[in-house]
PDB file of N, CA and C in Angstrom:
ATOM      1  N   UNK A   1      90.688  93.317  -9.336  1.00  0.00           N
ATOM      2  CA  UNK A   1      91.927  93.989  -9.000  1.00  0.00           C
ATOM      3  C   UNK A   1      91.705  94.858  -7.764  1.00  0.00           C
ATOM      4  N   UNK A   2      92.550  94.973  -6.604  1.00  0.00           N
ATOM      5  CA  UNK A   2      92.446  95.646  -5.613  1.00  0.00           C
ATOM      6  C   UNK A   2      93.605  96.570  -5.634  1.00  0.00           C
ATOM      7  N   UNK A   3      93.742  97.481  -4.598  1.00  0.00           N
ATOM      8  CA  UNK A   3      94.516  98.451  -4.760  1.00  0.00           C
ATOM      9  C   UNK A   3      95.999  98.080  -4.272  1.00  0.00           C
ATOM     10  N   UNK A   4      96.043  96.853  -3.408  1.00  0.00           N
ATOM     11  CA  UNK A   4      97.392  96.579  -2.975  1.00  0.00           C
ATOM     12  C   UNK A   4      97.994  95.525  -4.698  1.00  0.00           C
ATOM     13  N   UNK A   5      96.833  95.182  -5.351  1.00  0.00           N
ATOM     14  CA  UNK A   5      97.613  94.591  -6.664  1.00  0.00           C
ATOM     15  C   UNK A   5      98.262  95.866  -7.529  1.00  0.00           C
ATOM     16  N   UNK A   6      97.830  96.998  -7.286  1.00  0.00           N
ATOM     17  CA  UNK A   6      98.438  98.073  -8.121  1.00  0.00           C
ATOM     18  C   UNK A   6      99.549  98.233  -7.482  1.00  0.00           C
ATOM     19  N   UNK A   7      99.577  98.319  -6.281  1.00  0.00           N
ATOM     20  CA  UNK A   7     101.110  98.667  -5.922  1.00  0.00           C
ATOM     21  C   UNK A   7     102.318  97.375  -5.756  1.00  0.00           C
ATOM     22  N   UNK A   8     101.824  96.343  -6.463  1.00  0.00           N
ATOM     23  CA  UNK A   8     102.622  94.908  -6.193  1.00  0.00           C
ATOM     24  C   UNK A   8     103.947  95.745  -7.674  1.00  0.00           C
ATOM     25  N   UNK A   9     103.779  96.932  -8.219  1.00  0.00           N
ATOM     26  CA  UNK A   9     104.939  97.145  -8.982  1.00  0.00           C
ATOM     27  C   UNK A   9     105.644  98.069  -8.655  1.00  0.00           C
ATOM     28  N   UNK A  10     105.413  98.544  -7.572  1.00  0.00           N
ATOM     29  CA  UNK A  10     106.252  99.609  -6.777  1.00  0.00           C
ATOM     30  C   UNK A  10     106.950  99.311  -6.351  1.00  0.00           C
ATOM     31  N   UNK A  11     108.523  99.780  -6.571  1.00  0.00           N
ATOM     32  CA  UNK A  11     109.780  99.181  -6.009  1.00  0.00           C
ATOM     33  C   UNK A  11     109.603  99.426  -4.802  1.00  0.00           C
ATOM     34  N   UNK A  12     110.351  98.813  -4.042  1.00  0.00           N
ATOM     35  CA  UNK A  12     110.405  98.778  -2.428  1.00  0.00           C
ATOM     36  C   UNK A  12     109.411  98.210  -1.471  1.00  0.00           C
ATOM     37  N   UNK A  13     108.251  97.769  -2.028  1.00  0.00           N
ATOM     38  CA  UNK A  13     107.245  97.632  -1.377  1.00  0.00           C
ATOM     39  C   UNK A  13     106.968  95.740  -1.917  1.00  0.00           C
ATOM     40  N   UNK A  14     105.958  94.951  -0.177  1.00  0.00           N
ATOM     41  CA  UNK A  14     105.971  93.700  -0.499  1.00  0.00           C
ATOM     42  C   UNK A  14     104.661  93.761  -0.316  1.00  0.00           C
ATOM     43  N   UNK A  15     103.849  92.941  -1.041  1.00  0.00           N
ATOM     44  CA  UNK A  15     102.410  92.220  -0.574  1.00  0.00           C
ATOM     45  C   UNK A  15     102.698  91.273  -0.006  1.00  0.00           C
ATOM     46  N   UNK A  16     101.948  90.864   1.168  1.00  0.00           N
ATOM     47  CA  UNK A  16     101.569  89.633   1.950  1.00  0.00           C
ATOM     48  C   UNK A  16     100.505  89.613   2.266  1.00  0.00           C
ATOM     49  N   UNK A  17      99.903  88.280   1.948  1.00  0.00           N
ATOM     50  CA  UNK A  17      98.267  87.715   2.166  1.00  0.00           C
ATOM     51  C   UNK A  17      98.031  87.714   3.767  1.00  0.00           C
ATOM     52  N   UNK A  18      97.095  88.085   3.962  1.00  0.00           N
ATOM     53  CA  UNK A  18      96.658  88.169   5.559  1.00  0.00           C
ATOM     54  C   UNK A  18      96.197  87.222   6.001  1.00  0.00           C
ATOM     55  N   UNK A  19      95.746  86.202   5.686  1.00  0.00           N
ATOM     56  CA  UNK A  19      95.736  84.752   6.068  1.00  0.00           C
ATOM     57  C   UNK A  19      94.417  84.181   5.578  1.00  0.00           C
ATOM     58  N   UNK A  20      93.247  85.737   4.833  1.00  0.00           N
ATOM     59  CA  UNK A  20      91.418  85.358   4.816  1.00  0.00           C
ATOM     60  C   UNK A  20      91.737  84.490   3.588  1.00  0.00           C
ATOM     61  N   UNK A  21      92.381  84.522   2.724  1.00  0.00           N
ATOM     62  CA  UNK A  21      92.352  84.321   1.127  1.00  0.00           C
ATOM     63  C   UNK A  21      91.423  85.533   0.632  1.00  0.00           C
ATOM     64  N   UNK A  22      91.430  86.460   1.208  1.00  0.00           N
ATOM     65  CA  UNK A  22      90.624  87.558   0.263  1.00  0.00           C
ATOM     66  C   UNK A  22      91.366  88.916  -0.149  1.00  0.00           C
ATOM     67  N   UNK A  23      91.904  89.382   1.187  1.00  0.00           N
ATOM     68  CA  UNK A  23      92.832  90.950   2.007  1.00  0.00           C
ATOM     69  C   UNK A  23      94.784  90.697   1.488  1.00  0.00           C
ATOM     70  N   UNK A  24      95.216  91.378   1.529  1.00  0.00           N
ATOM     71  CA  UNK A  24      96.858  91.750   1.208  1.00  0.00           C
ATOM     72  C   UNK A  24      97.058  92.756   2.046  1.00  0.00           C
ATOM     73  N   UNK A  25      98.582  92.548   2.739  1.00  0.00           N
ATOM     74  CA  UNK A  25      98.780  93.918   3.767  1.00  0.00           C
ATOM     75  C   UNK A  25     100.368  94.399   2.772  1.00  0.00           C
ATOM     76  N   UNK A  26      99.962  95.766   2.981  1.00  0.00           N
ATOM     77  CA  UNK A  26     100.805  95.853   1.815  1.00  0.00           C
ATOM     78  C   UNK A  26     102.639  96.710   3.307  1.00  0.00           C
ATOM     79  N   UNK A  27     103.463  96.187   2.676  1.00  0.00           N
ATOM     80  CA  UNK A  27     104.635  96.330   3.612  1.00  0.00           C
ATOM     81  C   UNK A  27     106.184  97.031   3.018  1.00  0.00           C
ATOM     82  N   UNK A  28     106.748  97.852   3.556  1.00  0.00           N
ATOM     83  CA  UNK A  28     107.975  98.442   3.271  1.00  0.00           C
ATOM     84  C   UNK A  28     108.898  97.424   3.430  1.00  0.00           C
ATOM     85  N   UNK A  29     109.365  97.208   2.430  1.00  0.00           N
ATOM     86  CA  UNK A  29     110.635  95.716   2.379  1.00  0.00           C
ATOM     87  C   UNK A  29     111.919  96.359   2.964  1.00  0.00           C
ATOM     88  N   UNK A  30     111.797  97.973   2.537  1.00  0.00           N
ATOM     89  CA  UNK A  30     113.403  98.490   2.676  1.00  0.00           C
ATOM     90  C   UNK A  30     113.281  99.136   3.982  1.00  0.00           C
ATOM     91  N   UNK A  31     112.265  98.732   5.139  1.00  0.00           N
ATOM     92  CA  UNK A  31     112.523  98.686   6.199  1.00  0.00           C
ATOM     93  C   UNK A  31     113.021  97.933   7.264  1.00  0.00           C
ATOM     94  N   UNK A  32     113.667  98.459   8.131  1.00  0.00           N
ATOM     95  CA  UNK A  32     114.262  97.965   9.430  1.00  0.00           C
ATOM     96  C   UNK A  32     113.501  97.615  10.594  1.00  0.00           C
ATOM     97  N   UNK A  33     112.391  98.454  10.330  1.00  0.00           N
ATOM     98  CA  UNK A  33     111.652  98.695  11.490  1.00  0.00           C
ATOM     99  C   UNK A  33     110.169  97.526  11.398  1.00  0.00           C
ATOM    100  N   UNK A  34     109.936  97.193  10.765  1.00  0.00           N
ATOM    101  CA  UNK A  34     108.941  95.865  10.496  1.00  0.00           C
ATOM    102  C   UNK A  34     108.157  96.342   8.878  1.00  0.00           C
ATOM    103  N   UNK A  35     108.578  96.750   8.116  1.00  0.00           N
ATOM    104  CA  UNK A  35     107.780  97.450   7.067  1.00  0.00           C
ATOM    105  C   UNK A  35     106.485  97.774   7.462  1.00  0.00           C
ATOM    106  N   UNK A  36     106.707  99.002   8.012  1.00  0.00           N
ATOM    107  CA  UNK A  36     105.215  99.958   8.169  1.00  0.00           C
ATOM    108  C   UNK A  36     104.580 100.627   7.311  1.00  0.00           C
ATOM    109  N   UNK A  37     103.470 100.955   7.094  1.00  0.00           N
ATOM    110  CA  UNK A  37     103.500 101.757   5.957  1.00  0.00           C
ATOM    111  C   UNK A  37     102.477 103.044   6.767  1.00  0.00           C
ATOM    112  N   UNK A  38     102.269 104.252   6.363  1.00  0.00           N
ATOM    113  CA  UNK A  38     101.783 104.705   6.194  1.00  0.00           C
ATOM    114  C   UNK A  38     100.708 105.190   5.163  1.00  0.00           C
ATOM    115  N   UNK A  39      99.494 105.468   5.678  1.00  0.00           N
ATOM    116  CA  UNK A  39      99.031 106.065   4.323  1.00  0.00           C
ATOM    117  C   UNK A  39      97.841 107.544   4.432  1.00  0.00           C
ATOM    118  N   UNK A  40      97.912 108.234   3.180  1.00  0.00           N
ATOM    119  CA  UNK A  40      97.220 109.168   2.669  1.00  0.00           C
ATOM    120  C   UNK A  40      96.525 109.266   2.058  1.00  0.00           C
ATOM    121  N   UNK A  41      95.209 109.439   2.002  1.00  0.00           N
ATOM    122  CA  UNK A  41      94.007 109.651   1.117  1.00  0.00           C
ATOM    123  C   UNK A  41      93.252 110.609   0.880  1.00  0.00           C
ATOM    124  N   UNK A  42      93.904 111.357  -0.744  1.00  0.00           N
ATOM    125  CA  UNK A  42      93.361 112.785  -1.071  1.00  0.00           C
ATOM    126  C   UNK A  42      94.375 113.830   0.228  1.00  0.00           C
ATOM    127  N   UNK A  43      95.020 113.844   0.500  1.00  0.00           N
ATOM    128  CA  UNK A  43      95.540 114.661   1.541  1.00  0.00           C
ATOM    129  C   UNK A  43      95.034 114.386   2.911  1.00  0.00           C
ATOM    130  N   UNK A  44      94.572 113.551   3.071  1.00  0.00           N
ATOM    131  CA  UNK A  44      94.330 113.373   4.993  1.00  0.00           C
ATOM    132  C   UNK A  44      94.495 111.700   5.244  1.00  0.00           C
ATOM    133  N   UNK A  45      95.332 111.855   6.464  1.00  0.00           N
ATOM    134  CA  UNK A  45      95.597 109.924   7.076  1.00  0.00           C
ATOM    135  C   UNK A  45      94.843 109.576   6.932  1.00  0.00           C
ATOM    136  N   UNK A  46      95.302 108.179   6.967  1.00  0.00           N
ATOM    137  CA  UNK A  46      94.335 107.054   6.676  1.00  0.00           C
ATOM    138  C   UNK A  46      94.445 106.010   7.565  1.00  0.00           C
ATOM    139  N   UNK A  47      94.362 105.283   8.495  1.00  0.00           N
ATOM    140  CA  UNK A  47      94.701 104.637   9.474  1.00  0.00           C
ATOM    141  C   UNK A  47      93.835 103.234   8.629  1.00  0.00           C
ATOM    142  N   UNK A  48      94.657 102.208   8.768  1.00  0.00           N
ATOM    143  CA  UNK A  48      94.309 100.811   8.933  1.00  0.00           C
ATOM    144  C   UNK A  48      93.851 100.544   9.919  1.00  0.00           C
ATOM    145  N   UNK A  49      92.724  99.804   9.925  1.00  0.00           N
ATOM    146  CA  UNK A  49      92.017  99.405  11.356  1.00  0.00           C
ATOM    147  C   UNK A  49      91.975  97.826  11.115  1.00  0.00           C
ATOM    148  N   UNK A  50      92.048  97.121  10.333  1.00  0.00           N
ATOM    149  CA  UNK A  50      92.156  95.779   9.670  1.00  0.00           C
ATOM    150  C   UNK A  50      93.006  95.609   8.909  1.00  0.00           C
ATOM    151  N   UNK A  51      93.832  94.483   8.687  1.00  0.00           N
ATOM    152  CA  UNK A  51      94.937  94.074   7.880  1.00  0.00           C
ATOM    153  C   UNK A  51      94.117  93.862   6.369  1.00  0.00           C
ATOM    154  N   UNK A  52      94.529  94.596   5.441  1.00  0.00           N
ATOM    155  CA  UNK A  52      94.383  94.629   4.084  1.00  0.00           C
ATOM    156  C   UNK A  52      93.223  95.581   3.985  1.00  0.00           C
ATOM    157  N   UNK A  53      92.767  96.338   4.512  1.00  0.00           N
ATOM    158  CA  UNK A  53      90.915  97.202   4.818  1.00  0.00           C
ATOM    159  C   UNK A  53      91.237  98.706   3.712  1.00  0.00           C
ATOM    160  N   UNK A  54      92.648  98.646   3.561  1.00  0.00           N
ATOM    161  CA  UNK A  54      92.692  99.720   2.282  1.00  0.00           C
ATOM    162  C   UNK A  54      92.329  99.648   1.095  1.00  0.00           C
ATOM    163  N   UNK A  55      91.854  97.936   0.994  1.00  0.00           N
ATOM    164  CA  UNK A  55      91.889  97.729  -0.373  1.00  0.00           C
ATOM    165  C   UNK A  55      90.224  97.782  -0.322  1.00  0.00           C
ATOM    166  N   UNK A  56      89.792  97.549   0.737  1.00  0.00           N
ATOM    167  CA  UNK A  56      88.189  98.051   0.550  1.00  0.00           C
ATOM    168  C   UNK A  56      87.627  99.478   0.813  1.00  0.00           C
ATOM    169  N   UNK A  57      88.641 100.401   0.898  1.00  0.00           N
ATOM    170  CA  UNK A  57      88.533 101.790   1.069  1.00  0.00           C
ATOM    171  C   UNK A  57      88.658 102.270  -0.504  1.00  0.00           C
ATOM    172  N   UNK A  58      90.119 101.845  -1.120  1.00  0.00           N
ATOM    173  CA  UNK A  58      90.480 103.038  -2.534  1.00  0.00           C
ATOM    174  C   UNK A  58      90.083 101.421  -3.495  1.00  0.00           C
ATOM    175  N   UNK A  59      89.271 101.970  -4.610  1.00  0.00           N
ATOM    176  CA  UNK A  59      89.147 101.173  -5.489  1.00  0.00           C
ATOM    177  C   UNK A  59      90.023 101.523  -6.957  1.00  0.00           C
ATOM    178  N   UNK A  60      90.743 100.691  -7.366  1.00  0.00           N
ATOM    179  CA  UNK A  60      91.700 101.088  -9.093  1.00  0.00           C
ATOM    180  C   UNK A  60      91.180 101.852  -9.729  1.00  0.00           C
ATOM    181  N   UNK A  61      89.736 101.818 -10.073  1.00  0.00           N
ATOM    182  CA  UNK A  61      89.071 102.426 -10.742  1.00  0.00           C
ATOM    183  C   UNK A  61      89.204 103.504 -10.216  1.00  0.00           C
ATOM    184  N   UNK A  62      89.507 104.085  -9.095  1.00  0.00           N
ATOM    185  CA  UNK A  62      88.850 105.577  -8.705  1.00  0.00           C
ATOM    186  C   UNK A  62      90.018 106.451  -8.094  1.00  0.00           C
ATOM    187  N   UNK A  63      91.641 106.109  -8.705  1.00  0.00           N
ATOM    188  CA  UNK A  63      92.858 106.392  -8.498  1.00  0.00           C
ATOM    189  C   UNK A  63      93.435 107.794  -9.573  1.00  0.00           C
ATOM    190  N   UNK A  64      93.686 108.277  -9.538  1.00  0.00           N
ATOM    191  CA  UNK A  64      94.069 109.209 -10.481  1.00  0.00           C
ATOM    192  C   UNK A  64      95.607 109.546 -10.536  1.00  0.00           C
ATOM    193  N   UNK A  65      96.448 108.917  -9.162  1.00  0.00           N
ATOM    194  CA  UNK A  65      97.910 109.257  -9.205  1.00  0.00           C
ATOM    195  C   UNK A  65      98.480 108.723  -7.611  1.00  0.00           C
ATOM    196  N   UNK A  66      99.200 108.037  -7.452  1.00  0.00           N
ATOM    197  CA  UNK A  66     100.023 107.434  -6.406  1.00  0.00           C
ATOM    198  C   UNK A  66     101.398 108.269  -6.350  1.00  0.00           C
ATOM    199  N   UNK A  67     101.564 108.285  -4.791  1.00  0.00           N
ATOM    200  CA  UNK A  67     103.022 108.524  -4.735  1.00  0.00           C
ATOM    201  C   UNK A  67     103.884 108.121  -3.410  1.00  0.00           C
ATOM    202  N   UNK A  68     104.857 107.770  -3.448  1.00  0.00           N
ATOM    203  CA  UNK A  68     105.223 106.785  -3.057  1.00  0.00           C
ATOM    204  C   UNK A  68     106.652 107.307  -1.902  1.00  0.00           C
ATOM    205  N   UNK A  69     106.791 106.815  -1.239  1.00  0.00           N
ATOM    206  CA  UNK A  69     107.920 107.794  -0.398  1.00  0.00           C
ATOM    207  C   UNK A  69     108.745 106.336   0.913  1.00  0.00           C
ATOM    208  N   UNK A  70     109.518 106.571   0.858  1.00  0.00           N
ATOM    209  CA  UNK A  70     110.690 105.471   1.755  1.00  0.00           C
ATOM    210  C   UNK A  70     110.877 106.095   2.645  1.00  0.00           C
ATOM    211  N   UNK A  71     110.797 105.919   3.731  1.00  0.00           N
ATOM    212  CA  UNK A  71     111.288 106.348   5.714  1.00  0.00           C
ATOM    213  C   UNK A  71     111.568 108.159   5.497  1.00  0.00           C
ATOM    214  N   UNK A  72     112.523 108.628   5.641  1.00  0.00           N
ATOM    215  CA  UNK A  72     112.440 110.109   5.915  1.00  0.00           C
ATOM    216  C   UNK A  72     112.389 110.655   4.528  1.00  0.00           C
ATOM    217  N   UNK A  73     112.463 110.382   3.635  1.00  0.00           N
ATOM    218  CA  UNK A  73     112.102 110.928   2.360  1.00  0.00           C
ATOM    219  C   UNK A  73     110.934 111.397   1.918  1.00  0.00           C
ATOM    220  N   UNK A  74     109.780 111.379   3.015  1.00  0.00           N
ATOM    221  CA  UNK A  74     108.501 111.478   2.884  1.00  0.00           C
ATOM    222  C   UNK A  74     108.897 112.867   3.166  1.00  0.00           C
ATOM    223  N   UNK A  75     108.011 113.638   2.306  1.00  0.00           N
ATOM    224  CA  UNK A  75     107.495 115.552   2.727  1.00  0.00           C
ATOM    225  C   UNK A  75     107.002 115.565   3.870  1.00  0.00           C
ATOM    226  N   UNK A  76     107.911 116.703   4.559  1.00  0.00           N
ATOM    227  CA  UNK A  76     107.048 116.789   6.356  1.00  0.00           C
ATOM    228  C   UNK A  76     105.486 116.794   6.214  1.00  0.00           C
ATOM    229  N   UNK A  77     104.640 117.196   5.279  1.00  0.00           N
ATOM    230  CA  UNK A  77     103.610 117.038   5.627  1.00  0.00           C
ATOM    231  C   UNK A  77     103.034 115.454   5.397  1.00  0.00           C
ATOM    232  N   UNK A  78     103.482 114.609   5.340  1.00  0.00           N
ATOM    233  CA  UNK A  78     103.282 113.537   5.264  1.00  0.00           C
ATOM    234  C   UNK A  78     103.787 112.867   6.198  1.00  0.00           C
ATOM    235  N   UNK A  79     104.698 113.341   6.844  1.00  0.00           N
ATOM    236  CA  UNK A  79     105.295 112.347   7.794  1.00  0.00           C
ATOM    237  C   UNK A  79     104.752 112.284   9.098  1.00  0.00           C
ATOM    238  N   UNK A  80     104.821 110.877   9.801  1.00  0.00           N
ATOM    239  CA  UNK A  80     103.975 111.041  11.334  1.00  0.00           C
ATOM    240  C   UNK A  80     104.631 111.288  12.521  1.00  0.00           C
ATOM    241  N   UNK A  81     104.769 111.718  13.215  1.00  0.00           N
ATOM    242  CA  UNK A  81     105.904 111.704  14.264  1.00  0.00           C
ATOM    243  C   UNK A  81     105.729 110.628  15.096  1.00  0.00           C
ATOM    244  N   UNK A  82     107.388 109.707  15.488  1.00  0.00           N
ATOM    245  CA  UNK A  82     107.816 108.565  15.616  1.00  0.00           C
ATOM    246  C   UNK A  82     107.982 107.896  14.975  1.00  0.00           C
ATOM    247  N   UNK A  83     107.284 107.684  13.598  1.00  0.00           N
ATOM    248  CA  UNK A  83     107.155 107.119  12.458  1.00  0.00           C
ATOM    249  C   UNK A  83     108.332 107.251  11.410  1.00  0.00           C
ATOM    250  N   UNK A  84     109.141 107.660  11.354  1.00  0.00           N
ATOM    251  CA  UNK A  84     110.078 108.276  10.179  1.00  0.00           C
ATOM    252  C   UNK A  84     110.754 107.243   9.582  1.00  0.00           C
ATOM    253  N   UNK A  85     110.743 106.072   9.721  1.00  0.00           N
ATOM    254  CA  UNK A  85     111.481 104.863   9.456  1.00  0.00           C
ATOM    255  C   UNK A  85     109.979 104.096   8.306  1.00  0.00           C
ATOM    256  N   UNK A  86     108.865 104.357   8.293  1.00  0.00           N
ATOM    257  CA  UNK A  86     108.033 103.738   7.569  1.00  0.00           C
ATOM    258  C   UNK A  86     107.578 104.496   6.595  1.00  0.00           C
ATOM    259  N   UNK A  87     107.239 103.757   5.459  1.00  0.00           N
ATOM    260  CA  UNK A  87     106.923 104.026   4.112  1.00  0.00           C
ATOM    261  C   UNK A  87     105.685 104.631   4.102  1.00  0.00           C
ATOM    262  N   UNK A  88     105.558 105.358   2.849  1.00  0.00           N
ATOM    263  CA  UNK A  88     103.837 106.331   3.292  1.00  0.00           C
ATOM    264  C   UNK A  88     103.545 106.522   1.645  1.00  0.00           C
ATOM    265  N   UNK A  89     102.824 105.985   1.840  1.00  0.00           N
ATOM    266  CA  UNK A  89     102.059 105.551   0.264  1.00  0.00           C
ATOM    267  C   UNK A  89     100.601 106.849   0.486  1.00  0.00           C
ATOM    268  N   UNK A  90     100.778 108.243  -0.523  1.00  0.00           N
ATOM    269  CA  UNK A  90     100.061 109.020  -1.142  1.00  0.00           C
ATOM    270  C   UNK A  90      98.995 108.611  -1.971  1.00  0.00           C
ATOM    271  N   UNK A  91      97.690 108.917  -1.789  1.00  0.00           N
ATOM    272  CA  UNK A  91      96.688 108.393  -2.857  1.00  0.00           C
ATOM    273  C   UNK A  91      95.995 109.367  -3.260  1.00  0.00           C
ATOM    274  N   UNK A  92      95.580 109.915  -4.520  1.00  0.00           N
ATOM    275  CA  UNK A  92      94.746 110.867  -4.992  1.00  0.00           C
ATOM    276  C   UNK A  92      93.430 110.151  -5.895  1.00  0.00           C
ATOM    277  N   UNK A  93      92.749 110.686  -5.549  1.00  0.00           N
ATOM    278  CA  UNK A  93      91.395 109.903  -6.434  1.00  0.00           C
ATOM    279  C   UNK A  93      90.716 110.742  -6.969  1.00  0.00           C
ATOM    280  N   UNK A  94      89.541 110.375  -7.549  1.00  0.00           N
ATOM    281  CA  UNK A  94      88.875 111.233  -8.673  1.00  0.00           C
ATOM    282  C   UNK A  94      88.364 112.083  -7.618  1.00  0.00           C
ATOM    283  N   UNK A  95      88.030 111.653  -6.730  1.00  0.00           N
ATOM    284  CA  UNK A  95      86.972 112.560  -5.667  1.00  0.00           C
ATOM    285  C   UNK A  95      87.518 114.064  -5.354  1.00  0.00           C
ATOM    286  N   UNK A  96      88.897 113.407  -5.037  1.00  0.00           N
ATOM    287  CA  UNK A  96      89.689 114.834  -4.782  1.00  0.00           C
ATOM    288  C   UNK A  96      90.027 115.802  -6.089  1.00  0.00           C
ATOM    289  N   UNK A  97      89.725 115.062  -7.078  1.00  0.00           N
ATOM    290  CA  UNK A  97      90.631 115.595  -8.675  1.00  0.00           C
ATOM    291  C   UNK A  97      88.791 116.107  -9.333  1.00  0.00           C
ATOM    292  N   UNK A  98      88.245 115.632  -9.139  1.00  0.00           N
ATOM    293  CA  UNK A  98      86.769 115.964  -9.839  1.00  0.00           C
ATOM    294  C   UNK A  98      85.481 115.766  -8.182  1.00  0.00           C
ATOM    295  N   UNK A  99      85.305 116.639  -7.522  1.00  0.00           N
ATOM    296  CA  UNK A  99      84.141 116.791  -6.891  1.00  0.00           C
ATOM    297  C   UNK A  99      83.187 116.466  -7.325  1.00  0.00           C
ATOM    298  N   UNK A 100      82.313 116.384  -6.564  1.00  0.00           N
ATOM    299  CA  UNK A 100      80.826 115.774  -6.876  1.00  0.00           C
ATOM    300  C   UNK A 100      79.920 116.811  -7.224  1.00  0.00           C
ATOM    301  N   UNK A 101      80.107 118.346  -6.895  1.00  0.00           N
ATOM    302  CA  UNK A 101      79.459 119.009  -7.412  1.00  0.00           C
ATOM    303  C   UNK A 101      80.185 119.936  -9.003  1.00  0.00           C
ATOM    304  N   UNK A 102      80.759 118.901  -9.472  1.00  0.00           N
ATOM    305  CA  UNK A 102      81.670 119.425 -10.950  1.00  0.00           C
ATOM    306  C   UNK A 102      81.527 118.212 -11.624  1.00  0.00           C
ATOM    307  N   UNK A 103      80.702 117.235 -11.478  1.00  0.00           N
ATOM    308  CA  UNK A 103      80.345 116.060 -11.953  1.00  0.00           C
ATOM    309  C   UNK A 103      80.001 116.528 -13.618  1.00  0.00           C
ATOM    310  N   UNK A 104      79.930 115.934 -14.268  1.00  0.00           N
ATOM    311  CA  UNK A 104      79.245 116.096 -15.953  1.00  0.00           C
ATOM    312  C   UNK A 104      77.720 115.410 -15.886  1.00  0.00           C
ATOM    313  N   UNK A 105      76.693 115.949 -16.695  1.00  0.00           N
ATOM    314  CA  UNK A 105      75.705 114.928 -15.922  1.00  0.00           C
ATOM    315  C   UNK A 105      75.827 113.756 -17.306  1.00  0.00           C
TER     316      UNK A 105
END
């Protein structure tokens, strides 16, 4: 399971295969503007540098809460400037929710 299969149940949002048979680029359907997405990890951008490369960044296992936001409905601190028309998918993970030095041993 990769992280764009978790969000294949999020309204508004489409998966499309990137052509490897491996990667999914995940896309704003209820956009105008080419479904862009934005994204956030633990509170700081996240820039795609490869089509589907998020899903080798956040693993299911290590998710603790998604949140999900459509063109200007995103919280100014989330939003990018020029950007206001694309979707911005929030990610929180254990890392941010349990540090490494609050670990249990």
């Amino acid at each position: 399971m990769s992280f764009s299969d978790v969000m294949r149940v999020a309204p508004g949002l489409r998966i499309v295969p990137t052509g490897d048979g491996r990667t999914s680029v995940i896309q704003d359907s209820r956009s105008a503007s080419g479904g862009c997405v934005n994204y956030w990890v633990d509170g700081t951008p996240w820039t795609t540098m490869t089509p589907g490369d998020i899903d080798s960044y956040i693993r299911p296992s290590e998710l603790v809460a998604i949140e999900l936001y459509h063109g200007s409905q995103a919280p100014p601190q989330y939003q990018v400037s020029g950007q206001s028309g694309c979707a911005v998918i929030v990610a929180w993970t254990v890392a941010k929710v349990r540090p490494s030095n609050n670990k249990r041993p």
